[in-house]
N, C-alpha and C. Protein backbone atom coordinates (compact mmCIF):
# COMPACT_ATOMS: atom_id res chain seq x y z
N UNK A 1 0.84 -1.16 0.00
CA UNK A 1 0.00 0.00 0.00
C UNK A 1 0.90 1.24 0.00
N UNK A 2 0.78 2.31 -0.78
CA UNK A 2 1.56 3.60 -1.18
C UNK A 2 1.32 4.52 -0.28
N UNK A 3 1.97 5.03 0.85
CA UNK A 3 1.75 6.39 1.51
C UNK A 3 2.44 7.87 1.07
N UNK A 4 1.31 8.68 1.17
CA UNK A 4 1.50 9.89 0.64
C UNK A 4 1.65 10.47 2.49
N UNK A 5 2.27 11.24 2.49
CA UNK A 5 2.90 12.25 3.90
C UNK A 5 2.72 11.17 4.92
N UNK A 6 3.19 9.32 4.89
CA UNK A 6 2.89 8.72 5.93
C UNK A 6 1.42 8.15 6.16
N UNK A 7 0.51 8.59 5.25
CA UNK A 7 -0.95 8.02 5.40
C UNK A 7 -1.39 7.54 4.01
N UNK A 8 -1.83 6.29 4.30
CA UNK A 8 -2.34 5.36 2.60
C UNK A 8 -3.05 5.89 2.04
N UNK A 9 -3.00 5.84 0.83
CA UNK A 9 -3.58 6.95 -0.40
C UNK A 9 -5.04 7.12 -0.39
N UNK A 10 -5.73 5.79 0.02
CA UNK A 10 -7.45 6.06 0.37
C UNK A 10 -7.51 6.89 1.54
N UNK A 11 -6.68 6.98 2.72
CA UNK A 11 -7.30 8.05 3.85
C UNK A 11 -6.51 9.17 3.19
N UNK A 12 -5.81 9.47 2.59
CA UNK A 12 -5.03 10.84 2.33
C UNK A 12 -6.04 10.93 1.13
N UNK A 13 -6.73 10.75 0.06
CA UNK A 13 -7.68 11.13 -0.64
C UNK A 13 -9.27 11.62 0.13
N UNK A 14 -9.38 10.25 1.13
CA UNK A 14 -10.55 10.98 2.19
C UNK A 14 -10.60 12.27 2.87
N UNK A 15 -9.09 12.38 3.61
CA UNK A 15 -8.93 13.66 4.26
C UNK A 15 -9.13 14.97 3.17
N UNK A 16 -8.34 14.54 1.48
CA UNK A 16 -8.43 15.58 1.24
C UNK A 16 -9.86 16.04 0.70
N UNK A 17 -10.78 15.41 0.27
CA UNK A 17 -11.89 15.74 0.32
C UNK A 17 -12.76 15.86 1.65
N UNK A 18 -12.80 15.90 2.39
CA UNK A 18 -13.14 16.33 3.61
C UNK A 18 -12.89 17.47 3.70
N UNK A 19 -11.54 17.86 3.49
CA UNK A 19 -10.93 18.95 3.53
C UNK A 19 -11.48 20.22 2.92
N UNK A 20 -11.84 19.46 1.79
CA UNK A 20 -12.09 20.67 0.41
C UNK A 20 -13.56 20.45 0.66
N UNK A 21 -14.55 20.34 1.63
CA UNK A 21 -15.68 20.25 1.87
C UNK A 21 -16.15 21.29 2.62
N UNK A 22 -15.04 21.22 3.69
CA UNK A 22 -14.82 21.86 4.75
C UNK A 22 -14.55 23.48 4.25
N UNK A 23 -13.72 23.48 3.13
CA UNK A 23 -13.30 24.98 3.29
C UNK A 23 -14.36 25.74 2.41
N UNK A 24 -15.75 25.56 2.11
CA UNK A 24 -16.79 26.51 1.43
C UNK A 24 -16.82 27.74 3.02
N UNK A 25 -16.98 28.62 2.61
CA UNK A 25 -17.60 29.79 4.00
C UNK A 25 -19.20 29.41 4.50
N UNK A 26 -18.51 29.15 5.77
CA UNK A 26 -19.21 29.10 6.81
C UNK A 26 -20.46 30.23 7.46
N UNK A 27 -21.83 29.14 6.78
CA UNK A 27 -22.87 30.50 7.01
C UNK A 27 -23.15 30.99 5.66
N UNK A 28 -22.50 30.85 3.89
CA UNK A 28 -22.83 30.95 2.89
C UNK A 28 -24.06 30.11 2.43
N UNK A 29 -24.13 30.59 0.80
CA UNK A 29 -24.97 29.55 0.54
C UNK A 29 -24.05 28.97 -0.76
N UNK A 30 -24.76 27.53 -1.42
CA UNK A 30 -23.89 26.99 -2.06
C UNK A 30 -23.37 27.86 -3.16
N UNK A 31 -24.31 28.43 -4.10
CA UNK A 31 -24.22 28.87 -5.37
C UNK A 31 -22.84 29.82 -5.31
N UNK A 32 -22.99 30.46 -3.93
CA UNK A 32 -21.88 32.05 -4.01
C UNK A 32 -20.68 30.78 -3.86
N UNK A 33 -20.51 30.01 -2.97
CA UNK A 33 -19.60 29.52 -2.89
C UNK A 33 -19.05 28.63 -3.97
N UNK A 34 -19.51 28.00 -5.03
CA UNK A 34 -19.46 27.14 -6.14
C UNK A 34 -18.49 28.74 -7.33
N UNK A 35 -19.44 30.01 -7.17
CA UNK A 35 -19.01 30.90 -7.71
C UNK A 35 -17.57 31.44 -7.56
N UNK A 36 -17.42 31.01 -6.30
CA UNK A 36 -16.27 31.61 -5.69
C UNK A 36 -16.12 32.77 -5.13
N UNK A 37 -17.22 33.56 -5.02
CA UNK A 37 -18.07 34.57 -4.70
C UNK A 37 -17.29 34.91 -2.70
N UNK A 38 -17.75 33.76 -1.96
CA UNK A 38 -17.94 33.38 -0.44
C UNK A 38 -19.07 34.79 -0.46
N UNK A 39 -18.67 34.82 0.89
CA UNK A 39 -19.79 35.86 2.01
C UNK A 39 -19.69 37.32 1.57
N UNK A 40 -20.86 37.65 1.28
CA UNK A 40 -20.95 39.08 1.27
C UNK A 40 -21.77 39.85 2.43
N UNK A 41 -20.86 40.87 2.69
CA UNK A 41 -21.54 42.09 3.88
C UNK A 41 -23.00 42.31 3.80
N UNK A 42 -23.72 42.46 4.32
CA UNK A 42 -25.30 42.17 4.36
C UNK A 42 -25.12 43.84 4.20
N UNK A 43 -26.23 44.45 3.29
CA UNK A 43 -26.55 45.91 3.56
C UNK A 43 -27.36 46.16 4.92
N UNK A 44 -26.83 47.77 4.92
CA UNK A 44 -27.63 47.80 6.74
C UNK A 44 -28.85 48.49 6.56
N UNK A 45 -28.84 49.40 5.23
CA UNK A 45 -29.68 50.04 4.80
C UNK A 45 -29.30 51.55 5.59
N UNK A 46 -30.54 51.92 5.91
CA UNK A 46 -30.04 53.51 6.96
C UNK A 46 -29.93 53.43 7.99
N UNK A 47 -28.67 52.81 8.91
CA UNK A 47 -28.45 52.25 10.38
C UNK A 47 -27.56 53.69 10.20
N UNK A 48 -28.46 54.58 11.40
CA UNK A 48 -27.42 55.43 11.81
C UNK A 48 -27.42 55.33 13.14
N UNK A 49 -25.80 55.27 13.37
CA UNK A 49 -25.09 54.64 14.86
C UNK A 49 -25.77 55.14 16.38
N UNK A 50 -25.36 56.79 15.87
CA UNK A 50 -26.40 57.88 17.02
C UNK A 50 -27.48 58.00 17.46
N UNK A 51 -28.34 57.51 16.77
CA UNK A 51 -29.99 57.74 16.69
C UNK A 51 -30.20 55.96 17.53
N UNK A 52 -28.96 54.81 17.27
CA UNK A 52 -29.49 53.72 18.23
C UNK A 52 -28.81 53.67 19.33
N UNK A 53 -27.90 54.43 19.38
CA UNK A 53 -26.95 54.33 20.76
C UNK A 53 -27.72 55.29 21.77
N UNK A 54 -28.64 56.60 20.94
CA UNK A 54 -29.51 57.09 22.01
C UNK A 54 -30.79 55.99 22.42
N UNK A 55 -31.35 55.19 21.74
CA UNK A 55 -32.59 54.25 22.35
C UNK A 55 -31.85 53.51 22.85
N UNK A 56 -30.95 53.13 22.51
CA UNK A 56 -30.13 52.10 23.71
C UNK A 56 -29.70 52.73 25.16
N UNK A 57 -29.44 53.95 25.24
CA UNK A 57 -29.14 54.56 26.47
C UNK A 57 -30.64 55.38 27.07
N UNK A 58 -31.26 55.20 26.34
CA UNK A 58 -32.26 55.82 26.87
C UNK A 58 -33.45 54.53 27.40
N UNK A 59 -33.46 53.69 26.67
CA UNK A 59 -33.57 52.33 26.87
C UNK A 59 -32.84 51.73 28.61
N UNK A 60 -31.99 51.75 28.50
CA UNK A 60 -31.04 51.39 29.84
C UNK A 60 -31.39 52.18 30.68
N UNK A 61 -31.80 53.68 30.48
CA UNK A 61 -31.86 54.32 31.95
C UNK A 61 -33.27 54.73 32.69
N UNK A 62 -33.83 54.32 31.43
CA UNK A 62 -35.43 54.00 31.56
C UNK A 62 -34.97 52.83 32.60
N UNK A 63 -34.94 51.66 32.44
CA UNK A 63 -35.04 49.96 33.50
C UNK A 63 -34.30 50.83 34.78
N UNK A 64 -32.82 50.95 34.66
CA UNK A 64 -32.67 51.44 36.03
C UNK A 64 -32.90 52.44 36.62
N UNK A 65 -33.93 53.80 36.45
CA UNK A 65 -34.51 54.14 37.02
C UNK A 65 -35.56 53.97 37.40
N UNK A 66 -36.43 52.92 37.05
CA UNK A 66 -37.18 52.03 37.69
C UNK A 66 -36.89 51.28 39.02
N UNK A 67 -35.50 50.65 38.36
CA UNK A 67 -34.90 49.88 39.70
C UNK A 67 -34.39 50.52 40.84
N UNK A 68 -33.89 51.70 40.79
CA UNK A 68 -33.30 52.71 41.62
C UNK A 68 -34.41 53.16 42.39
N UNK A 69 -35.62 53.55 41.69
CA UNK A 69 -36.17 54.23 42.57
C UNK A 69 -36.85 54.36 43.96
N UNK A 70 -37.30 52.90 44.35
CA UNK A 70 -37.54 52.68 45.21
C UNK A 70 -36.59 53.37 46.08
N UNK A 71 -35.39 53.12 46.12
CA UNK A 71 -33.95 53.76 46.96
C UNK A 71 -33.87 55.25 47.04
N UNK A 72 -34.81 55.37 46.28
CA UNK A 72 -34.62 57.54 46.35
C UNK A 72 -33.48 57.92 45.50
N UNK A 73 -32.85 57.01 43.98
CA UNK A 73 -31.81 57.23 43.62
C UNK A 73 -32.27 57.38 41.97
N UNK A 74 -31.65 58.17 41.18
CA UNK A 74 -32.08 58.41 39.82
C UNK A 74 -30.50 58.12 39.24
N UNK A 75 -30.63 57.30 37.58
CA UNK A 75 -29.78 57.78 36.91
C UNK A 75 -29.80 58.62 35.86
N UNK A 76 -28.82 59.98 35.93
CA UNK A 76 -28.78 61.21 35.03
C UNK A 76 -28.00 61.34 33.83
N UNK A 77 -28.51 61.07 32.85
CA UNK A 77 -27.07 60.88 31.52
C UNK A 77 -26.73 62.36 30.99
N UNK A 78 -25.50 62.14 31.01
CA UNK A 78 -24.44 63.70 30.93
C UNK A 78 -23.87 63.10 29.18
N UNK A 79 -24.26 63.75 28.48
CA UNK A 79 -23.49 63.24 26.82
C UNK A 79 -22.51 64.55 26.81
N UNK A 80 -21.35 64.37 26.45
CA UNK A 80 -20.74 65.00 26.23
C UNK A 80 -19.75 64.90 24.68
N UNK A 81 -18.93 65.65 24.27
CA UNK A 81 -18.67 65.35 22.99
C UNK A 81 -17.84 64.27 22.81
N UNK A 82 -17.51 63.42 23.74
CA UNK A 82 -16.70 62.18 23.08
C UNK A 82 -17.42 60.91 23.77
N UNK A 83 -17.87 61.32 24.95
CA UNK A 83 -18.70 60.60 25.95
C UNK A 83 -19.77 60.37 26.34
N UNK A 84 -20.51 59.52 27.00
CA UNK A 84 -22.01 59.24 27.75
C UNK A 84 -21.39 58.92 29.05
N UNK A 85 -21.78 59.53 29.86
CA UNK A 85 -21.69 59.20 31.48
C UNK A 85 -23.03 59.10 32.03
N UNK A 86 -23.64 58.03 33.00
CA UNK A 86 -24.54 58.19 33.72
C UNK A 86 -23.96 58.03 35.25
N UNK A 87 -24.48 59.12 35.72
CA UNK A 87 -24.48 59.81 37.16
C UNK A 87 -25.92 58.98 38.09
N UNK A 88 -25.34 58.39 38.97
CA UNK A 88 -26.03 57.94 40.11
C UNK A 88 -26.19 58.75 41.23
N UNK A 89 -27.55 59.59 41.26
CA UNK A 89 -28.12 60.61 42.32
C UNK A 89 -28.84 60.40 42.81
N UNK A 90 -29.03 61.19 44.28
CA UNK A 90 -30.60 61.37 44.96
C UNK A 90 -31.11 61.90 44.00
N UNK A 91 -32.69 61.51 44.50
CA UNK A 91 -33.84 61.88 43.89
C UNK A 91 -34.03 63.39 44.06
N UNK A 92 -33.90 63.82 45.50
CA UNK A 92 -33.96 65.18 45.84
C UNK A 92 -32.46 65.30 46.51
N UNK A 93 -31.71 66.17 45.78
CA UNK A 93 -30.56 66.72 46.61
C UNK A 93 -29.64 66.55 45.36
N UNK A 94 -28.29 67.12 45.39
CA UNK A 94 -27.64 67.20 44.81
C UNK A 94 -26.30 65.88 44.80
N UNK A 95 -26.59 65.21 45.77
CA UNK A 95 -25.29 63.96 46.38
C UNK A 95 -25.06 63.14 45.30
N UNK A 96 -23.73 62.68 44.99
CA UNK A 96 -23.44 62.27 43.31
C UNK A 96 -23.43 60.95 44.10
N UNK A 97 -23.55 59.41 44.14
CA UNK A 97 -23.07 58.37 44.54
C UNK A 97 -22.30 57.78 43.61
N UNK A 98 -22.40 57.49 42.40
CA UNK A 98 -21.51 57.00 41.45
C UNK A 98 -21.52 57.80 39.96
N UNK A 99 -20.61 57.59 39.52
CA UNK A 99 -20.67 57.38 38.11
C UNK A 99 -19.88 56.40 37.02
N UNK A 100 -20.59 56.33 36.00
CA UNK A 100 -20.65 54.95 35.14
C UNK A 100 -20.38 55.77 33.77
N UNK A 101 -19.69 55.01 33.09
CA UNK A 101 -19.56 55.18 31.89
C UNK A 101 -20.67 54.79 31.04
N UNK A 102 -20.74 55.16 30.14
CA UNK A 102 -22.27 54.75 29.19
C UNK A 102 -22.10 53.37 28.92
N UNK A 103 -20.98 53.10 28.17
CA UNK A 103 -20.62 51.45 27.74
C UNK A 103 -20.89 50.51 28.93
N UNK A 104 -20.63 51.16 30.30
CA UNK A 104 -21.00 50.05 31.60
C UNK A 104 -22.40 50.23 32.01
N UNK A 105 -22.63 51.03 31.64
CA UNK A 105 -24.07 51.54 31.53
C UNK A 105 -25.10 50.29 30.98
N UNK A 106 -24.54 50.38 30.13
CA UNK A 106 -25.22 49.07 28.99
C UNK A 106 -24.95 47.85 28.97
N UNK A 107 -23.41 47.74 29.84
CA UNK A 107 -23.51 46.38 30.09
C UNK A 107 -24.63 45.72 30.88
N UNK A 108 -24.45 46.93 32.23
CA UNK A 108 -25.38 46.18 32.91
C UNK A 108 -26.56 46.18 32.73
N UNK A 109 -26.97 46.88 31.86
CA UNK A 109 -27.98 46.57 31.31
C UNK A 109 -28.61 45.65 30.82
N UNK A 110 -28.00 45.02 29.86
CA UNK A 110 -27.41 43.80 29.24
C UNK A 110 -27.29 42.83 29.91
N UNK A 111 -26.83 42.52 30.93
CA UNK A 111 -26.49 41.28 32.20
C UNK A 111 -28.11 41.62 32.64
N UNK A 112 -28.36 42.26 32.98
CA UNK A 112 -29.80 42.07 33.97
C UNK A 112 -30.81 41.70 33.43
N UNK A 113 -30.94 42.03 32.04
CA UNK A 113 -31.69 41.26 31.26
C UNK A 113 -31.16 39.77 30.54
N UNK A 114 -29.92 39.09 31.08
CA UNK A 114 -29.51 38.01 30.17
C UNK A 114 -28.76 37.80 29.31
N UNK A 115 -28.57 39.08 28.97
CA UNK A 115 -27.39 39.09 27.53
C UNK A 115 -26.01 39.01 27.66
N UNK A 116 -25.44 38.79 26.76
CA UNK A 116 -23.98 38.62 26.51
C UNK A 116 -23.26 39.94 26.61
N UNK A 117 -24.29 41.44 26.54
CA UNK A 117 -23.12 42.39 26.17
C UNK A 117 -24.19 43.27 24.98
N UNK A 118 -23.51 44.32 24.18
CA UNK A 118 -24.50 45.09 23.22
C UNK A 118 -23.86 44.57 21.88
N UNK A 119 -24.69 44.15 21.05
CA UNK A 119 -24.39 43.78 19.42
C UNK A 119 -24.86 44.79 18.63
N UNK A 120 -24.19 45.21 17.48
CA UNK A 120 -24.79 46.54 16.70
C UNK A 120 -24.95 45.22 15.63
N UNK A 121 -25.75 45.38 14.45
CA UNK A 121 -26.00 44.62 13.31
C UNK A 121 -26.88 45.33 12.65
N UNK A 122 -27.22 46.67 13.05
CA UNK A 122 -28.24 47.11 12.26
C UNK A 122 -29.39 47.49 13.71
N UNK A 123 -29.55 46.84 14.74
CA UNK A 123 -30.48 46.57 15.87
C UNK A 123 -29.75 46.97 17.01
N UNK A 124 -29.75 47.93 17.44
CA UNK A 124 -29.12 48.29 18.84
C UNK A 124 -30.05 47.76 20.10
C-alpha cells in the first residue's frame, strides 16, 4: 500500500476531500460559494449609529430608574462630545453616589436582562 505524507492513499484522498468540503464559507450559501463569490456584507440600509446608541441609552436608563427608585436614587445621563456618562443621584438633593460610563451603563444593562453584552448589526 503507497503512503502519501505517511498516510495510505485512500485516507489521504478521504482527508483531502473532507478537507475541500470543509473549506466553502461558513454560514454561505452553495451557489456564491461554487461561484467563488464566499460571504458578502449584508446591507444595513439607513443604520445610523447615534440615533441607536440614544434608544439604547435611553432604553437602559429607563429599567434602572425604575430599579433605583424605590432607593430615592435616579440615573442622570451627561453626553458630552466624546462621551455618555450616567451619574447615580438622589432623587432630591444634589449627592453624586456614582458614576458609570455609558458602555458600563449598557452592560449592565445587558447582564440584567440576560445578555452577553450590546451587538450593533443594524439593531441596537
Amino acid at each position: 500500500m503507497a503512503k502519501l505524507g505517511g498516510l495510505p492513499d485512500g485516507l489521504a484522498n478521504q482527508l483531502a476531500g473532507a478537507a475541500a468540503k470543509g473549506a466553502a464559507p461558513a454560514g454561505g450559501d452553495k451557489a456564491s460559494a461554487k461561484e467563488g463569490k464566499g460571504w458578502v456584507v449584508p446591507t444595513l440600509g439607513k443604520f445610523e449609529l447615534d440615533a441607536a446608541l440614544d434608544k439604547a441609552y435611553g432604553r437602559a436608563a429607563g429599567y434602572l430608574n425604575f430599579m433605583l427608585s424605590p432607593e430615592g436614587l435616579v440615573i442622570e445621563l451627561q453626553q458630552g462630545d466624546a462621551q455618555t456618562t450616567a451619574e447615580v443621584r438622589e432623587v432630591r438633593g444634589d449627592r453624586l453616589y456614582r458614576s458609570y460610563t455609558g458602555q458600563d451603563m449598557l452592560k449592565l444593562y445587558a447582564s440584567q436582562h440576560g445578555g452577553k453584552g450590546v451587538v450593533a448589526d443594524g439593531q441596537v
